[in-house]
Protein backbone atom coordinates (compact mmCIF):
# COMPACT_ATOMS: atom_id res chain seq x y z
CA UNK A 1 0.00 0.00 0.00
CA UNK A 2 2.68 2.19 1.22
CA UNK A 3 4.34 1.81 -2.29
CA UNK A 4 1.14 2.92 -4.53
CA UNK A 5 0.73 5.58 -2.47
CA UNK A 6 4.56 7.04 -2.77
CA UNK A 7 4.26 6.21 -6.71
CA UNK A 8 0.73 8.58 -6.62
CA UNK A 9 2.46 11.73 -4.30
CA UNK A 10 5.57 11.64 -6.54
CA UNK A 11 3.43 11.47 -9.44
CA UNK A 12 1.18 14.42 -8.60
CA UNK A 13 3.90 16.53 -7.65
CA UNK A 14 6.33 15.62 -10.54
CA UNK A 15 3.01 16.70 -12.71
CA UNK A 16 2.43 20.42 -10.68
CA UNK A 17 6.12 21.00 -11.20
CA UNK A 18 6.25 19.71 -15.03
CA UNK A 19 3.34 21.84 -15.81
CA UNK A 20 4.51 25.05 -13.91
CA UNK A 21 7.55 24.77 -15.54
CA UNK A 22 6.74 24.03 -19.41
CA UNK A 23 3.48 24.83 -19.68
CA UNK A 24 2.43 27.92 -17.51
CA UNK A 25 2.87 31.41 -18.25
CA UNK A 26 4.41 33.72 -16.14
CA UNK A 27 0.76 36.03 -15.93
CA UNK A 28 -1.25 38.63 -13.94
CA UNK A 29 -3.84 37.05 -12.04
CA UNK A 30 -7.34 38.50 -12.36
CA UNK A 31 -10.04 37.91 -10.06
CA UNK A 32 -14.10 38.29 -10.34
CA UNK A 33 -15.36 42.13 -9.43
CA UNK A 34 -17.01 41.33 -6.33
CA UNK A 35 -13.28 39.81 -5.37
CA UNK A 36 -11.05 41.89 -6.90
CA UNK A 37 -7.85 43.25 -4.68
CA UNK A 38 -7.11 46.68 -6.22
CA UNK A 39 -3.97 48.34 -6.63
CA UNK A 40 -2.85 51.80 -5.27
CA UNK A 41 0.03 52.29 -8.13
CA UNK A 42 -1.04 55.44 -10.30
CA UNK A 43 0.13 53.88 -13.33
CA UNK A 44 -1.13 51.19 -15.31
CA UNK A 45 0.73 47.62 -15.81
CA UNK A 46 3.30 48.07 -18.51
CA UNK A 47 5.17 44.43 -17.94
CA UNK A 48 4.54 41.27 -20.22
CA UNK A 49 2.80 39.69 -17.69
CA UNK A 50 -0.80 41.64 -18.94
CA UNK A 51 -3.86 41.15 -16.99
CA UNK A 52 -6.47 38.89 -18.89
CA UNK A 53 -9.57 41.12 -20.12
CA UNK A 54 -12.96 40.23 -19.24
CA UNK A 55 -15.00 40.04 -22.43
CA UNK A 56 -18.14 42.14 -21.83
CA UNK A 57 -20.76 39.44 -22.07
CA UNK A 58 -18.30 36.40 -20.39
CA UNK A 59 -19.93 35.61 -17.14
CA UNK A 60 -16.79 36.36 -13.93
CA UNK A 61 -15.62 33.34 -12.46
CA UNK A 62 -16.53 33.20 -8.83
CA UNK A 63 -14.20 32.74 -6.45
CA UNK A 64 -14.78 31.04 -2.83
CA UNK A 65 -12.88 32.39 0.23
CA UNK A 66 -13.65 30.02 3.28
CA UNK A 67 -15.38 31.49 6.22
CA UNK A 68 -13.38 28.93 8.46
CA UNK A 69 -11.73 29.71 11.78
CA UNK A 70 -8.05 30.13 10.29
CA UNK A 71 -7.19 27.87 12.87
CA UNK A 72 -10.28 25.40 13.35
CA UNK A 73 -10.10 21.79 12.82
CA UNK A 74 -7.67 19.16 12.68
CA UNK A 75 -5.88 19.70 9.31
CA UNK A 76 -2.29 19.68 8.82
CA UNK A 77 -1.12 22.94 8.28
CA UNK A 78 1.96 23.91 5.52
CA UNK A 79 2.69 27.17 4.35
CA UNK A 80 5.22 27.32 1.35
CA UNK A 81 8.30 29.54 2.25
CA UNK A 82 8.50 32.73 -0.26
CA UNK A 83 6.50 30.09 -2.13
CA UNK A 84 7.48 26.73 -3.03
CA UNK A 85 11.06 28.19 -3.59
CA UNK A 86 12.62 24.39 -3.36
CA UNK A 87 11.20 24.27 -7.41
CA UNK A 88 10.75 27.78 -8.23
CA UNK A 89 13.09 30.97 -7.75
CA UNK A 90 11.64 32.60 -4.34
CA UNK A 91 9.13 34.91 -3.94
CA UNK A 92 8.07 34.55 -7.59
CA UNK A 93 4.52 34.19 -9.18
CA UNK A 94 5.61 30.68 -10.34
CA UNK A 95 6.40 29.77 -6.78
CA UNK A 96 3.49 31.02 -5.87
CA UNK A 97 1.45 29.40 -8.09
CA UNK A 98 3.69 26.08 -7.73
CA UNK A 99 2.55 25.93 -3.70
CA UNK A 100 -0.79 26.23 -4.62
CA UNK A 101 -1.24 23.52 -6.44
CA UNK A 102 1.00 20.91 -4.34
CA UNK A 103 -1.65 21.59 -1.56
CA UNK A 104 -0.11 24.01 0.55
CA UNK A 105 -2.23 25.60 3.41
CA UNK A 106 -0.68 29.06 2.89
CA UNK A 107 1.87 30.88 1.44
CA UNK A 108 4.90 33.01 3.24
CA UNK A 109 6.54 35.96 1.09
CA UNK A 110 8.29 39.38 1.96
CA UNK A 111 6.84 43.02 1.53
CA UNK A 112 8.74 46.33 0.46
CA UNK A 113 7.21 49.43 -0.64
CA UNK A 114 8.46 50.75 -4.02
CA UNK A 115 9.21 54.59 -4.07
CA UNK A 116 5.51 55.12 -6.05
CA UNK A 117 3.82 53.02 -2.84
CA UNK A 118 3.37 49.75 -4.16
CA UNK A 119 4.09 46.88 -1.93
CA UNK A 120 6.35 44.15 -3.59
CA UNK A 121 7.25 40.68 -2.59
CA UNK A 122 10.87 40.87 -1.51
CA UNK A 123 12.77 39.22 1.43
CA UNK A 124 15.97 40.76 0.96
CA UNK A 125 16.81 44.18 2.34
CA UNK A 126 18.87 45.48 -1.39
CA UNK A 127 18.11 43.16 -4.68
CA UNK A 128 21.30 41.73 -5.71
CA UNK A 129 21.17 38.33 -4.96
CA UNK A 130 18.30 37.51 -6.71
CA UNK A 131 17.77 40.23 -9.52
CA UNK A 132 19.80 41.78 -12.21
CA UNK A 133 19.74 45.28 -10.47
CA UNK A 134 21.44 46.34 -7.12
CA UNK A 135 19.70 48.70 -4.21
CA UNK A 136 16.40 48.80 -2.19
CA UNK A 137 12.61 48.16 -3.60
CA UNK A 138 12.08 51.83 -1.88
CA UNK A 139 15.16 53.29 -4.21
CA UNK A 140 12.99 52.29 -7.63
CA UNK A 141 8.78 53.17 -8.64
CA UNK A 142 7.32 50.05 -9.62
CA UNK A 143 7.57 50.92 -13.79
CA UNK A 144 10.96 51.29 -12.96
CA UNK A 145 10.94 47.99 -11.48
CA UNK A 146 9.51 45.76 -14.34
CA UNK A 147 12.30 46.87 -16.10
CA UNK A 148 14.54 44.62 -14.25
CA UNK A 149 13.87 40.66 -14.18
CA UNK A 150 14.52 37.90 -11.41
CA UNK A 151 18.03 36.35 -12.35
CA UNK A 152 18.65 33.80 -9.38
CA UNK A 153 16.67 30.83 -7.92
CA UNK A 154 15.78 27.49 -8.37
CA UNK A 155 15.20 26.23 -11.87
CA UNK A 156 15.94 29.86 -13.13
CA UNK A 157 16.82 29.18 -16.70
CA UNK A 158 12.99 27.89 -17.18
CA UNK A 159 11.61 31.41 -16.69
CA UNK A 160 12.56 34.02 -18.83
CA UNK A 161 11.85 37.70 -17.84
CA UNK A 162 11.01 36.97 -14.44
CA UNK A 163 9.42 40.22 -12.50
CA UNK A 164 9.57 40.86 -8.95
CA UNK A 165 5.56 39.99 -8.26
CA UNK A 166 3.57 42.79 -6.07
CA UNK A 167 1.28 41.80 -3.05
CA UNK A 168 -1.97 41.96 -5.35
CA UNK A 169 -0.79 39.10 -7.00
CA UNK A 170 0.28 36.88 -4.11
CA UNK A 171 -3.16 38.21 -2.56
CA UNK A 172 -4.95 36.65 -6.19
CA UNK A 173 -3.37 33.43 -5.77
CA UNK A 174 -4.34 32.82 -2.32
CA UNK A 175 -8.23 34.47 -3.57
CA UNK A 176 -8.30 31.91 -6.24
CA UNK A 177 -7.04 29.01 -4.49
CA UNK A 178 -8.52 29.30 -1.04
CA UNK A 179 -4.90 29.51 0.77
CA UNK A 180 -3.80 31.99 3.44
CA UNK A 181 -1.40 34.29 2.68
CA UNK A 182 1.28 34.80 5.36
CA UNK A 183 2.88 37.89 4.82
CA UNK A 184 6.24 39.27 6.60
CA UNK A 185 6.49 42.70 7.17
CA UNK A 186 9.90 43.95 5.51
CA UNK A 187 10.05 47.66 4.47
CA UNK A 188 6.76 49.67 4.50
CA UNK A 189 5.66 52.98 5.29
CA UNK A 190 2.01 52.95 3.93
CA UNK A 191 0.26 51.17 6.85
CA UNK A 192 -3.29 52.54 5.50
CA UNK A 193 -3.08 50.80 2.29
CA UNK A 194 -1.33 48.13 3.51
CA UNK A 195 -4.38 47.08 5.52
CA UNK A 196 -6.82 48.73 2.92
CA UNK A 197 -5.60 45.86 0.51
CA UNK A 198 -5.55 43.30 2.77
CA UNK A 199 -9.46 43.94 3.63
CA UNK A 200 -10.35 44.50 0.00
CA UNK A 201 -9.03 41.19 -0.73
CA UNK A 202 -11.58 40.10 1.28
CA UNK A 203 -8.86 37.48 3.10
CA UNK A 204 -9.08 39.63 5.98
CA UNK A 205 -9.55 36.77 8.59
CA UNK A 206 -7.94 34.10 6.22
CA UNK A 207 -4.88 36.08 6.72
CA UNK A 208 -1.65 36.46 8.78
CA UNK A 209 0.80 39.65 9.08
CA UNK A 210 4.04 39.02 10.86
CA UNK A 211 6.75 41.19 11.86
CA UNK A 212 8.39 43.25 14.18
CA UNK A 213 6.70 44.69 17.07
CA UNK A 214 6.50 48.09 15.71
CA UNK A 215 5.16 47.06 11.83
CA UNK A 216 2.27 45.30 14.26
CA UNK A 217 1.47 47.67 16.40
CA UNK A 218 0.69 50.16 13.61
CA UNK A 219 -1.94 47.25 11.63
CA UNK A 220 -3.71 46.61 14.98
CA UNK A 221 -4.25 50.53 15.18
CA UNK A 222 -6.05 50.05 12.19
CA UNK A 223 -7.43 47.07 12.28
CA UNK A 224 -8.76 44.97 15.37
CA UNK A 225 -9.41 41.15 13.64
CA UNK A 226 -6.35 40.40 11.09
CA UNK A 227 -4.20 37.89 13.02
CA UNK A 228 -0.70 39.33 13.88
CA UNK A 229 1.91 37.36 14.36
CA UNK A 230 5.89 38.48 16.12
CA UNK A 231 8.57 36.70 14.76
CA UNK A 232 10.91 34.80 17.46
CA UNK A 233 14.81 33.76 16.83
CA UNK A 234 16.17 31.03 18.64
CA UNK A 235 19.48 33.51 19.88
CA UNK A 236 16.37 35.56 21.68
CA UNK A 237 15.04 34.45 25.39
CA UNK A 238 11.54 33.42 24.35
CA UNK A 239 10.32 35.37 27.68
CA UNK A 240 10.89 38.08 25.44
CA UNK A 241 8.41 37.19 22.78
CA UNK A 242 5.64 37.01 25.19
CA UNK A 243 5.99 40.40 26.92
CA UNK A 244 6.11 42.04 23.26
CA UNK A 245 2.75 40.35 22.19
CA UNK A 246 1.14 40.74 25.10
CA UNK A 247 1.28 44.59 23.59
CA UNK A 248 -0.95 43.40 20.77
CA UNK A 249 -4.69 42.63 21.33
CA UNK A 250 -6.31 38.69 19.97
CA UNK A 251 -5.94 37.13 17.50
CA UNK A 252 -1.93 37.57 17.85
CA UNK A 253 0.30 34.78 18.05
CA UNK A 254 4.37 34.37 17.85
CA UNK A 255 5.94 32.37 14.47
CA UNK A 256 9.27 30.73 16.43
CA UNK A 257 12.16 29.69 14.79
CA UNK A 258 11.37 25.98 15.34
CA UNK A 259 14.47 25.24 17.62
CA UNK A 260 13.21 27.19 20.07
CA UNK A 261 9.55 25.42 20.55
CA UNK A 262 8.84 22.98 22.76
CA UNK A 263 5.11 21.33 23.36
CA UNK A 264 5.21 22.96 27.32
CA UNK A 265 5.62 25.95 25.34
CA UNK A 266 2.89 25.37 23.05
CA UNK A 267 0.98 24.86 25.56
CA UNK A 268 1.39 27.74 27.44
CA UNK A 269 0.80 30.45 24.57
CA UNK A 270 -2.34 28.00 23.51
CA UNK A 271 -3.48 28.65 27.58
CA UNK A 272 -2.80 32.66 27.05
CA UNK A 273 -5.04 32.45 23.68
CA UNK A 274 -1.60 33.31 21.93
CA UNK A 275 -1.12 31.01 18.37
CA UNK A 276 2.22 29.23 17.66
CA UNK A 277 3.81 28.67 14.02
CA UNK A 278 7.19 27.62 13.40
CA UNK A 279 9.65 28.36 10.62
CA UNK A 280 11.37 26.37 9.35
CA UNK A 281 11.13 23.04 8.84
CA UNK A 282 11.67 20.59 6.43
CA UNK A 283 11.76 16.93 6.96
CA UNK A 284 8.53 14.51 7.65
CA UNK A 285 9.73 13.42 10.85
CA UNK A 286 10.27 16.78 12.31
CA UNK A 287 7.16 18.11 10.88
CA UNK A 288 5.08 15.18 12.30
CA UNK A 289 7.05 15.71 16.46
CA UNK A 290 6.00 19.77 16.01
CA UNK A 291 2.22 18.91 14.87
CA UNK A 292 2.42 16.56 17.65
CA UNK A 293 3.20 19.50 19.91
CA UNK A 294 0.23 21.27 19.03
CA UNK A 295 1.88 24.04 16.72
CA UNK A 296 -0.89 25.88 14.58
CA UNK A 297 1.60 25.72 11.23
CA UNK A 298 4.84 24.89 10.11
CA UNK A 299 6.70 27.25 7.17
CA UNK A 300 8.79 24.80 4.82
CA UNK A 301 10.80 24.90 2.08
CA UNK A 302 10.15 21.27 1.03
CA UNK A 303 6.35 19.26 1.28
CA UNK A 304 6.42 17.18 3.99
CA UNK A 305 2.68 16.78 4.04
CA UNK A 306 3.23 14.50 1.45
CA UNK A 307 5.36 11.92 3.59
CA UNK A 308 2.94 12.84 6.45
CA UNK A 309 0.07 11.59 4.14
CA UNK A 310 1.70 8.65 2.89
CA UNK A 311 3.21 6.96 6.66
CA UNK A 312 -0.31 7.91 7.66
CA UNK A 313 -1.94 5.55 5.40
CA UNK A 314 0.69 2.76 5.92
């Protein structure tokens, strides 16, 4: 049994990533009206990644967001790291687009605000190591932007004319695919239309912001029900953690560097209504000790859900 069901997980997920990478085109993703995240930039998209028109008379395709507790129920919850970046360069549409259809729960990615206010999905602090331009997302507008392309990442050479992807987009892919879009806090200045976007999207409570203390402080002034979420390093005293979101009002929680979680610990932020995720982890057996412990999700590079899914069924 155990060996039908490896062949079948390998199979799918040798298909998502044979598709993603051959067949799919790098594109805009365009949602129904009544689900539509707009954009703040006060130019139009100039890239070759052009929205799809709506023909006039084509009926919109209707999109479902779940009205499930983000937390409720017994499911096993993976979020893709700066999307499935193990097949697909980080923090890319493809990657993106990759984790949603190996059957991620959510999605993790970066945000920057260009100099024009448009918030892009970055992790690193200047672009070098993964574009073909050097400096900050603030130092460029976003037209100025899609004139550079994505250079570095895994399987690189099967996307041409890569651009850095804005939060609209990751916000479509989650809208489309019912996943929850976990979104770190980089370099931002625009809290309004931060959390304007967030609640247009209408993944308001399918949704989690982390960050530092400060980026969270200034959401939950502006908004009392999206789920915030302080990161925690393992070179930190975790006493720490809970005295700086204890300054942020439910739902809050803390996303750990794994290391530093243990299931007392679990435990005793689940007892003070506080969440727990943990970044990040990547092999079956570790995934399966931490969902033992009662963490809410684990971030991964890799999909142990799979392995999880096929022991399971031994």
């Amino acid at each position: 049994m155990r060996r039908w069901l490896t062949f079948i997980a390998v199979f799918l997920f040798a298909a998502a990533v044979v598709q993603s990478v051959f067949f799919d085109e790098p594109r805009t993703s365009t949602v129904a009206a009544d689900a539509e995240v707009k954009d703040e930039r006060t130019e139009p998209v100039t890239d070759d990644r052009e929205p799809v028109e709506q023909a006039q008379n084509e009926p919109t395709t209707q999109y479902h967001i779940s009205s499930e507790p983000l937390f409720g129920g017994e499911e096993q919850r993976f979020v893709a790291h700066r999307g499935f970046s193990s097949s697909a360069p980080e923090n890319s549409l493809p990657a993106f687009e990759l984790a949603a259809k190996c059957g991620f729960w959510g999605i993790e990615t970066d945000i920057s605000e260009s100099a024009d206010g448009v918030f892009m999905c970055m992790h690193d602090d200047t672009m070098e190591r993964t574009t073909d331009t050097g400096g900050a997302i603030s130092d460029y507008t976003y037209s100025q932007l899609m004139e550079h392309n994505i250079t570095d990442g895994t399987n690189i050479d099967y996307y041409k004319n890569l651009k850095i992807p804005t939060m609209i987009e990751l916000l479509n892919v989650c809208i489309m695919n019912d996943l929850v879009p976990v979104i770190e806090i980089k370099h931002i200045s625009n809290y309004d239309g931060f959390v304007q976007l967030i609640n247009e999207s209408g993944l308001k409570k399918r949704c989690i912001v982390t960050g530092a203390i400060a980026d969270l402080q200034e959401i939950r002034a502006r908004d009392a029900e999206i789920e915030l979420m302080v990161i925690g390093y393992e070179n930190v005293d975790y006493a720490k953690y809970i005295d700086l979101i204890a300054q942020i009002a439910p739902p809050r929680g803390i996303l750990y560097q794994f290391t530093m979680v243990t299931q007392d610990i679990v435990k005793e932020l689940h007892s003070s209504d506080i969440h727990c995720g943990v970044w990040c982890l990547d092999t079956a057996d570790g995934a399966r000790q931490y969902m033992d412990y009662g963490v809410d999700y684990v971030v991964t590079n890799e999909i142990p859900a799979l392995n999880l899914m096929i022991n399971t069924n031994e």
